[in-house]
C-alpha atoms as a PDB file:
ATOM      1  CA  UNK A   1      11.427  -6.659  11.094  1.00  0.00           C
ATOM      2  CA  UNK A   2       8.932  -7.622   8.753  1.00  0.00           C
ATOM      3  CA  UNK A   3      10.170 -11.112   8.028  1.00  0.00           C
ATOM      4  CA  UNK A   4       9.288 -11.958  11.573  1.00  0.00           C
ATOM      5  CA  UNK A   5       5.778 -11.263  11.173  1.00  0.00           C
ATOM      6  CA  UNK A   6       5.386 -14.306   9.000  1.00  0.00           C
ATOM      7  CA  UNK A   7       8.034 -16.644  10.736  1.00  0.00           C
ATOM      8  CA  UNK A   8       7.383 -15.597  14.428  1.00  0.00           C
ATOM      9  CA  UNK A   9       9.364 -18.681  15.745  1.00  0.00           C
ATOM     10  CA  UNK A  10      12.321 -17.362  14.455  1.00  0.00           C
ATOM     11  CA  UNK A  11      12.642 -19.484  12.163  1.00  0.00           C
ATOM     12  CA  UNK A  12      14.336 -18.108   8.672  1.00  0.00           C
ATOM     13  CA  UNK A  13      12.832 -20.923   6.440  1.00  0.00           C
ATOM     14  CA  UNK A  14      12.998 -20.067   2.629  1.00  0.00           C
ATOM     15  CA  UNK A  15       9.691 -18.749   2.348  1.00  0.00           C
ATOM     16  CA  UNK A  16       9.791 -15.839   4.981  1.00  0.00           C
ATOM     17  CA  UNK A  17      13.017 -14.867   4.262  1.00  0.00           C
ATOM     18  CA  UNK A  18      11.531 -14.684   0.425  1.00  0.00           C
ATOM     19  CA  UNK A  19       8.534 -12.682   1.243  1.00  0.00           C
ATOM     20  CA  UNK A  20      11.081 -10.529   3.331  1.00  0.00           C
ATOM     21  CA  UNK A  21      12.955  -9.808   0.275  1.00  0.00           C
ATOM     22  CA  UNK A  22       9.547  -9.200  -1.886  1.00  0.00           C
ATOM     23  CA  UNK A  23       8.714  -6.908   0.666  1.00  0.00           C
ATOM     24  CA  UNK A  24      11.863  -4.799   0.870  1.00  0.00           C
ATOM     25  CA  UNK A  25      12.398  -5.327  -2.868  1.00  0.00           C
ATOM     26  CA  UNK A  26       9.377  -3.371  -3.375  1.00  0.00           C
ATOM     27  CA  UNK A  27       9.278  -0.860  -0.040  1.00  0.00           C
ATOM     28  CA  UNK A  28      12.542   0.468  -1.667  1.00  0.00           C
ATOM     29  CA  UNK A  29      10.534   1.454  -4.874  1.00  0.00           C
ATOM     30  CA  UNK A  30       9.300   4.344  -2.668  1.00  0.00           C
ATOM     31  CA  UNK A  31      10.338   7.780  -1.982  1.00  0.00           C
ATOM     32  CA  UNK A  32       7.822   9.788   0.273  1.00  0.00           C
ATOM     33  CA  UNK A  33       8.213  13.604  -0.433  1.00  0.00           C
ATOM     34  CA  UNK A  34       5.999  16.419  -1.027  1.00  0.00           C
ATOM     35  CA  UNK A  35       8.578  18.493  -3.470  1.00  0.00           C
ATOM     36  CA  UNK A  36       7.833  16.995  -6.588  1.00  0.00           C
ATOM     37  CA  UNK A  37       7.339  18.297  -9.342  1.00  0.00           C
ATOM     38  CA  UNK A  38       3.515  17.766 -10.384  1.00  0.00           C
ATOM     39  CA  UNK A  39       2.882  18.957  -7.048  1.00  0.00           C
ATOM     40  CA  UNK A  40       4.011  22.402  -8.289  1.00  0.00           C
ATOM     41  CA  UNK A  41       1.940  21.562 -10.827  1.00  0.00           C
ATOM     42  CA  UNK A  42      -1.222  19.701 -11.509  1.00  0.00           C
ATOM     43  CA  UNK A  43      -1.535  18.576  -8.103  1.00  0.00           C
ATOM     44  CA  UNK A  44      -1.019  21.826  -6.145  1.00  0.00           C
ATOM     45  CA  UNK A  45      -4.274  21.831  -4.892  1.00  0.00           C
ATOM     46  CA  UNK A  46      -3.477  19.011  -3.075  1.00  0.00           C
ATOM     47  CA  UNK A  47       0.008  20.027  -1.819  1.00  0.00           C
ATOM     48  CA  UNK A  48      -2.267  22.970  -0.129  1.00  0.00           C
ATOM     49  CA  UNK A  49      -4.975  20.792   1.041  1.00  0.00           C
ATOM     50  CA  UNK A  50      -2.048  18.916   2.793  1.00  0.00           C
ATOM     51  CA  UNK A  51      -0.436  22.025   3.993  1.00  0.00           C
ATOM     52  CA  UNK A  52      -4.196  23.822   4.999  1.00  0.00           C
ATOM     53  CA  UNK A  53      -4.908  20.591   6.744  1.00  0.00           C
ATOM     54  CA  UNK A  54      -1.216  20.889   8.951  1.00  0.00           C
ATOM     55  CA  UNK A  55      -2.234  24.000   9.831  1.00  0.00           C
ATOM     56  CA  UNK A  56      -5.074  23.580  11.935  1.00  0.00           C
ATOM     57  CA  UNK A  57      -4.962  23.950  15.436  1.00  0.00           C
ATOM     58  CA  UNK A  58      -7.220  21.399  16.850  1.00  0.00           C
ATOM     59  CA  UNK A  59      -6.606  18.033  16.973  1.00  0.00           C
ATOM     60  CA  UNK A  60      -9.322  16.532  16.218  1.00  0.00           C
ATOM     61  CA  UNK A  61     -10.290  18.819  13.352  1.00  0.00           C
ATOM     62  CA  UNK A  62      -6.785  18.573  12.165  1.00  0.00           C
ATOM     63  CA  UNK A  63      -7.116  14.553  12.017  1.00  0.00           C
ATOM     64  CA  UNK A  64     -10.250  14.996  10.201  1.00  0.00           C
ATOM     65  CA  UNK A  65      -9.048  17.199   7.395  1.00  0.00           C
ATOM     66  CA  UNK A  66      -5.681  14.661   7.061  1.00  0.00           C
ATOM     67  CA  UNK A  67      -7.662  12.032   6.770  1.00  0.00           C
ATOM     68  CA  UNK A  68      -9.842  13.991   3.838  1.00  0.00           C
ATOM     69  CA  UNK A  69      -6.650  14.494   2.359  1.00  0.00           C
ATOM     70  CA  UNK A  70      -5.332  10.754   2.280  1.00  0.00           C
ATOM     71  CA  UNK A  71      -9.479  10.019   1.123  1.00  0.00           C
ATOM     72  CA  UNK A  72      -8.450  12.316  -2.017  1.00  0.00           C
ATOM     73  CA  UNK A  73      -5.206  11.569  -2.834  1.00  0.00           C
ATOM     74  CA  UNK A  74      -6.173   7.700  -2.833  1.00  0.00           C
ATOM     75  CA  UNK A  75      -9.138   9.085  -5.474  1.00  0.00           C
ATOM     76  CA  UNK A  76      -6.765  10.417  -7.790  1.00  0.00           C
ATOM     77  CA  UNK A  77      -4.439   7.114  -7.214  1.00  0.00           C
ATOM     78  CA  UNK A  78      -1.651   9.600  -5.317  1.00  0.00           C
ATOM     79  CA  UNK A  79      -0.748   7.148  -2.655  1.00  0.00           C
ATOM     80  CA  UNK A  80       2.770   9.080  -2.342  1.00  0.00           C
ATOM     81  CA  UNK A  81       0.636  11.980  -0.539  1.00  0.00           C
ATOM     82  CA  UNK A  82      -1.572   9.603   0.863  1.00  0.00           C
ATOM     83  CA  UNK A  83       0.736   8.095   2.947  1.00  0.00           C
ATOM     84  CA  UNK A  84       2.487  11.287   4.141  1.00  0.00           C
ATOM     85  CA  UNK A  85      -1.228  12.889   4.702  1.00  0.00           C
ATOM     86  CA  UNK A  86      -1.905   9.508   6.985  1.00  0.00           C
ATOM     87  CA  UNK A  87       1.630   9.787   9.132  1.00  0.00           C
ATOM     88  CA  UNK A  88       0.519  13.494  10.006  1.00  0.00           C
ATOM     89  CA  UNK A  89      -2.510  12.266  11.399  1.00  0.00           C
ATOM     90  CA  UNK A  90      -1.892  12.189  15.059  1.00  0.00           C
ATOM     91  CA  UNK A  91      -4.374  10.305  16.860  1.00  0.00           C
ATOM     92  CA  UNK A  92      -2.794   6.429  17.395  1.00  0.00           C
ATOM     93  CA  UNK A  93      -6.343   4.690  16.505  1.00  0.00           C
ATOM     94  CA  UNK A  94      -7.090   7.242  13.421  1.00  0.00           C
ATOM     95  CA  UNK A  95      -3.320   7.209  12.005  1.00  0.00           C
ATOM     96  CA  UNK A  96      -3.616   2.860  12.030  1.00  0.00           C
ATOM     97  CA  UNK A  97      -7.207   3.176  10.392  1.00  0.00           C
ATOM     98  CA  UNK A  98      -6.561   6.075   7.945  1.00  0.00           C
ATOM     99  CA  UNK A  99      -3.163   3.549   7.178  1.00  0.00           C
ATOM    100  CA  UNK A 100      -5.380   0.627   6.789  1.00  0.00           C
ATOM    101  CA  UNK A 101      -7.074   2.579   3.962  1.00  0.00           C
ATOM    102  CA  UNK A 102      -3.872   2.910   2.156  1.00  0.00           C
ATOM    103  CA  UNK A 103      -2.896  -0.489   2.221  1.00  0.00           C
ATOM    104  CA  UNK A 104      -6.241  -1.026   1.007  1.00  0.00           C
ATOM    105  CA  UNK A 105      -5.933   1.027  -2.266  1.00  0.00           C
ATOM    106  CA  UNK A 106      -2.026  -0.123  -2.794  1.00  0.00           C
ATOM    107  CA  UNK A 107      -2.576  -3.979  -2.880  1.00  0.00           C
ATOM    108  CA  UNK A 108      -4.908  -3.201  -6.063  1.00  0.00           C
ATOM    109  CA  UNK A 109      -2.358  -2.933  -8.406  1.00  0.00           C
ATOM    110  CA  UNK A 110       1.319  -4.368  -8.691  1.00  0.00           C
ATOM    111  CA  UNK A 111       2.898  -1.567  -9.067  1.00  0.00           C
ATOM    112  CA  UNK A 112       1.891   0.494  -6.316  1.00  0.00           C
ATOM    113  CA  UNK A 113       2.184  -2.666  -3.535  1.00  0.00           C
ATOM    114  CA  UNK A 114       5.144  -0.997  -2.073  1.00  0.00           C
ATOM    115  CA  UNK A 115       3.225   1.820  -1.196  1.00  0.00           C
ATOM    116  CA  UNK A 116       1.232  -0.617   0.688  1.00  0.00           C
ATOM    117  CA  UNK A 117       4.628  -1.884   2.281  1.00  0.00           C
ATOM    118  CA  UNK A 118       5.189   1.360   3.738  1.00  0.00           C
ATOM    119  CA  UNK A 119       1.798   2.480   5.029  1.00  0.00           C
ATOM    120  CA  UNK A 120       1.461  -1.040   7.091  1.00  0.00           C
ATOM    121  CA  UNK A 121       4.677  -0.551   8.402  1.00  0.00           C
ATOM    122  CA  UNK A 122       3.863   3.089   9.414  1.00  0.00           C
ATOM    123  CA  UNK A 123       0.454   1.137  11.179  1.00  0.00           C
ATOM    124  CA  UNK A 124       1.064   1.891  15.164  1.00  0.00           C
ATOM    125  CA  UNK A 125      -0.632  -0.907  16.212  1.00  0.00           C
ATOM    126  CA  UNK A 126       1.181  -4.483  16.064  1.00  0.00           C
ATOM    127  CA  UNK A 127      -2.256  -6.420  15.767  1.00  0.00           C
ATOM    128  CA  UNK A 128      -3.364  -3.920  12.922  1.00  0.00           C
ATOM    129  CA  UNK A 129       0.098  -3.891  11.082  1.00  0.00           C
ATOM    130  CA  UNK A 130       0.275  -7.938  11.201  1.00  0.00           C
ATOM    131  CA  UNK A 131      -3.263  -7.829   9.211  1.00  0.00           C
ATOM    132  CA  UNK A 132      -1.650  -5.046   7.047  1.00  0.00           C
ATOM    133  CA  UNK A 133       1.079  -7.073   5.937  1.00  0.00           C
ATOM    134  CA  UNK A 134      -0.801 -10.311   5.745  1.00  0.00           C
ATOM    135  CA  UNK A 135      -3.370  -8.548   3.651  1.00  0.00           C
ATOM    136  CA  UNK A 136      -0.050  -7.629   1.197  1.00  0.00           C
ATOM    137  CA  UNK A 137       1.195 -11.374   1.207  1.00  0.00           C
ATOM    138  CA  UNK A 138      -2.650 -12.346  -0.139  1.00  0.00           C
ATOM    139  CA  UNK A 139      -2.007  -9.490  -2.582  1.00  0.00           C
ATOM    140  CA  UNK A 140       1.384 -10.925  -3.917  1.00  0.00           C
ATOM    141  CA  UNK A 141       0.234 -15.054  -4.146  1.00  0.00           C
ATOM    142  CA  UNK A 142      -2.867 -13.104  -6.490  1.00  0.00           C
ATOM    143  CA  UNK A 143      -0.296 -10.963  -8.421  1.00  0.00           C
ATOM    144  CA  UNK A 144       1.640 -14.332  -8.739  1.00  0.00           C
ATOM    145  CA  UNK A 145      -1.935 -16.518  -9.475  1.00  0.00           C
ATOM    146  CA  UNK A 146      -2.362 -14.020 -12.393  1.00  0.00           C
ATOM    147  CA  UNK A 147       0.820 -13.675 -13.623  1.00  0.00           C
ATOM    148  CA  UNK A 148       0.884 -17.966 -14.253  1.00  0.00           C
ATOM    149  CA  UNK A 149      -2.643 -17.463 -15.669  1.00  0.00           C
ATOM    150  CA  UNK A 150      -1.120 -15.129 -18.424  1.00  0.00           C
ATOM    151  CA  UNK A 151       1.882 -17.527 -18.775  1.00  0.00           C
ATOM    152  CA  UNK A 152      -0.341 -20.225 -19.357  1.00  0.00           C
ATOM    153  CA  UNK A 153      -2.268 -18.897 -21.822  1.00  0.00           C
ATOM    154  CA  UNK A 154       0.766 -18.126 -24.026  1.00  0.00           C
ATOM    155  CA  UNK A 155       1.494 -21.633 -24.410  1.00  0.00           C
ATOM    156  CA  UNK A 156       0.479 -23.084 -27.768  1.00  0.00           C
ATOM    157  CA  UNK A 157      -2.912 -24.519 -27.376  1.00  0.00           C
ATOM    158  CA  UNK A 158      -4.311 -22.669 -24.436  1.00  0.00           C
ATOM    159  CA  UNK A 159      -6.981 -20.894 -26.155  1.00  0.00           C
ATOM    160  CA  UNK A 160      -8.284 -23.734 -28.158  1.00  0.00           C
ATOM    161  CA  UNK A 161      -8.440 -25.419 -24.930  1.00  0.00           C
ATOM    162  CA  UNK A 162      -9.984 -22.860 -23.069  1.00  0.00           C
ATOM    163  CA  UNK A 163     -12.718 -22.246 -25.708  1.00  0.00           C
ATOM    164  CA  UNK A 164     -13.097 -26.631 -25.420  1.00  0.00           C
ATOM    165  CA  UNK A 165     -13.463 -26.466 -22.197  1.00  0.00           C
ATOM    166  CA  UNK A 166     -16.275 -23.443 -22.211  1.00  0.00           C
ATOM    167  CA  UNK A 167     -17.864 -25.395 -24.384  1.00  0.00           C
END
């Protein structure tokens, strides 16, 4: 499924069926659930924000509080709740821009870009998920830019070079 968003001919060249790998590689890093531990713990005042949140009858209001849940939890860098706080939401439009927001705080870092995996795939709307994804694909050529930056500057000579060169 999400191969095809970057080879929409069909086409399985090397480099969408690589990406398609990346991208399950690191969607499998995640396990959504609300019954761990520092939820019990440190974070059980946002377990009950989530669960206060469920619990409120209207729609609209209820959307509102999930989405001040998913706000939080993206604060405190929980992108585990965030993500189940943003599927509860049940408007279409709000659940695909509350998503968006996710995907947005996930691509930061390397090690939470599966989290981003899962929230654009969770994005209702195709037009929104393919920016979602292609937004995580930017987000992998940077984590790659920096990671042969670093590599670089191991190799004898780089930082006399580098100081030449500023010079």
């Amino acid at each position: 499924m999400l191969w095809q968003l970057f080879d929409r001919r069909g086409n399985t060249s090397t480099e969408a069926t690589s990406v398609k790998t990346q991208l399950e590689k690191e969607k499998s890093t995640v396990d959504l659930r609300i019954d761990l531990p520092v939820y019990q713990g440190e974070r059980r005042w946002l377990l009950a924000m989530f669960q206060a949140a469920k619990s409120i009858p209207d729609y609209d209001r209820r959307d509102n509080a999930l989405k001040n849940v998913v706000r939080s939890s993206i604060q405190i860098s929980d992108l585990n709740m965030a993500i189940i706080a943003a599927k509860a939401v049940s408007g279409y439009d709000g659940r695909g821009e509350i998503l968006n927001e996710v995907v947005n705080a996930a691509i930061q870092s390397k090690d939470s870009v599966g989290y981003a995996v899962v929230a654009a795939e969770s994005i209702p709307s195709y037009d929104s998920k393919t920016l979602a994804l292609e937004k995580i694909v930017a987000a992998f050529g940077r984590f790659a830019r920096e990671n042969a930056d670093a590599d670089k500057m191991r190799e004898p000579g780089a930082v006399i070079r580098l100081l030449k060169d500023a010079i």
